[in-house]
Protein backbone atom coordinates (compact mmCIF):
# COMPACT_ATOMS: atom_id res chain seq x y z
CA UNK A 1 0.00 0.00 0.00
CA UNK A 2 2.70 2.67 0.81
CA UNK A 3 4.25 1.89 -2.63
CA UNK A 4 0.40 2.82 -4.35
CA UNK A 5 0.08 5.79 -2.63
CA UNK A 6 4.17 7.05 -3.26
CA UNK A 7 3.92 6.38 -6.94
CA UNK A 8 -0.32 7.57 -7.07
CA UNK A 9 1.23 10.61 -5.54
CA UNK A 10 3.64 10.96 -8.27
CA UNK A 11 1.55 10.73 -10.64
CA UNK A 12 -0.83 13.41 -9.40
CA UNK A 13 2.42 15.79 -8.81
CA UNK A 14 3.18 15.13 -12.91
CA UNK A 15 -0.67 16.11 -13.76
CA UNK A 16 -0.34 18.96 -11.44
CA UNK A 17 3.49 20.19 -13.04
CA UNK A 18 1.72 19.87 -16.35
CA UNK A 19 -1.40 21.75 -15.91
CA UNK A 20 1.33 24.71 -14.10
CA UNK A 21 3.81 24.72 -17.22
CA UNK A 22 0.18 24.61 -19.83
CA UNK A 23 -0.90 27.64 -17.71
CA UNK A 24 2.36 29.31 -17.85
CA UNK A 25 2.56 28.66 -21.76
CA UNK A 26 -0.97 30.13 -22.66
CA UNK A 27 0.11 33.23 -20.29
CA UNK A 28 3.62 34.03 -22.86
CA UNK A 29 1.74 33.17 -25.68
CA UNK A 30 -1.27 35.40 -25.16
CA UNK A 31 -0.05 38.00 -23.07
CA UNK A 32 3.96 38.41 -25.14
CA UNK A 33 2.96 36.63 -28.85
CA UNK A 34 -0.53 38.50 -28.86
CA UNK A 35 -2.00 34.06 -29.66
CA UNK A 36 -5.24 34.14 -28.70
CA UNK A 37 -8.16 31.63 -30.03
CA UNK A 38 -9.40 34.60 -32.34
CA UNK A 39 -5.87 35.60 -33.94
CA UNK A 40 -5.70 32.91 -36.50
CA UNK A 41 -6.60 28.89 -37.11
CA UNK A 42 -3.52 27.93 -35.94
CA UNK A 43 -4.27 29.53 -32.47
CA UNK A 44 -8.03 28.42 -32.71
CA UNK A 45 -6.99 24.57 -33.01
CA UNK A 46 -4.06 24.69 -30.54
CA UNK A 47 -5.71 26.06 -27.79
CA UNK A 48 -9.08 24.13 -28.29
CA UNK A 49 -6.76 20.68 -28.71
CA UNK A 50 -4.45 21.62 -25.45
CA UNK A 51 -7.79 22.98 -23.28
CA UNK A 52 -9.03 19.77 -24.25
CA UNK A 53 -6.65 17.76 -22.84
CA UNK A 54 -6.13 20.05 -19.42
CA UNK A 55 -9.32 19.65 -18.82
CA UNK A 56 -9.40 15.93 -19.27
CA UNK A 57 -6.38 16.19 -16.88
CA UNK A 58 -8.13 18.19 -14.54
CA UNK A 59 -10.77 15.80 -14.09
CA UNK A 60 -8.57 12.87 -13.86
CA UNK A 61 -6.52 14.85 -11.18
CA UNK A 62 -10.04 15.35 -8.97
CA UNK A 63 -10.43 11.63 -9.33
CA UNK A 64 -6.80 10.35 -8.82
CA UNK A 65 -7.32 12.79 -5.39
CA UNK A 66 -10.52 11.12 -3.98
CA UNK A 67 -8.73 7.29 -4.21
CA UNK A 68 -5.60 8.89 -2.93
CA UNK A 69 -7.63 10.33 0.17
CA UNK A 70 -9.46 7.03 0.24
CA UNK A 71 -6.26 4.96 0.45
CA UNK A 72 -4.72 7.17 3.16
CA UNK A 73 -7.68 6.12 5.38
């Protein structure tokens, strides 16, 4: 069991590291590069596609959380 929760807890620190460095991204590339979902199709696709998937990750982080409290109990 302490091996499940050390590497579930790993894993949740990766999903949380990647949603940080996504928001950091869309932050330079809208607020320095002027990329927002209107500017062209490029920005359009990449942030629907990327949104998509932190989202997704977001959701899986929630879950990954409630069987990480449940196996701490």
């Amino acid at each position: 069991m302490k091996a499940f929760t050390l590497w579930w807890s790993v894993t949740i620190l990766l999903g949380a590291i990647f949603l940080t460095d996504t928001g950091a991204e869309w932050y330079k590339l809208i607020v320095h590069h002027h990329l927002t979902i209107s500017t062209n199709l490029f920005g359009t696709t990449f942030y629907s596609l990327v949104g998509l998937h932190a989202t997704h990750v977001v959701v899986g982080l929630l879950m990954m959380l409630a069987v990480l409290a449940f196996s701490l109990t």
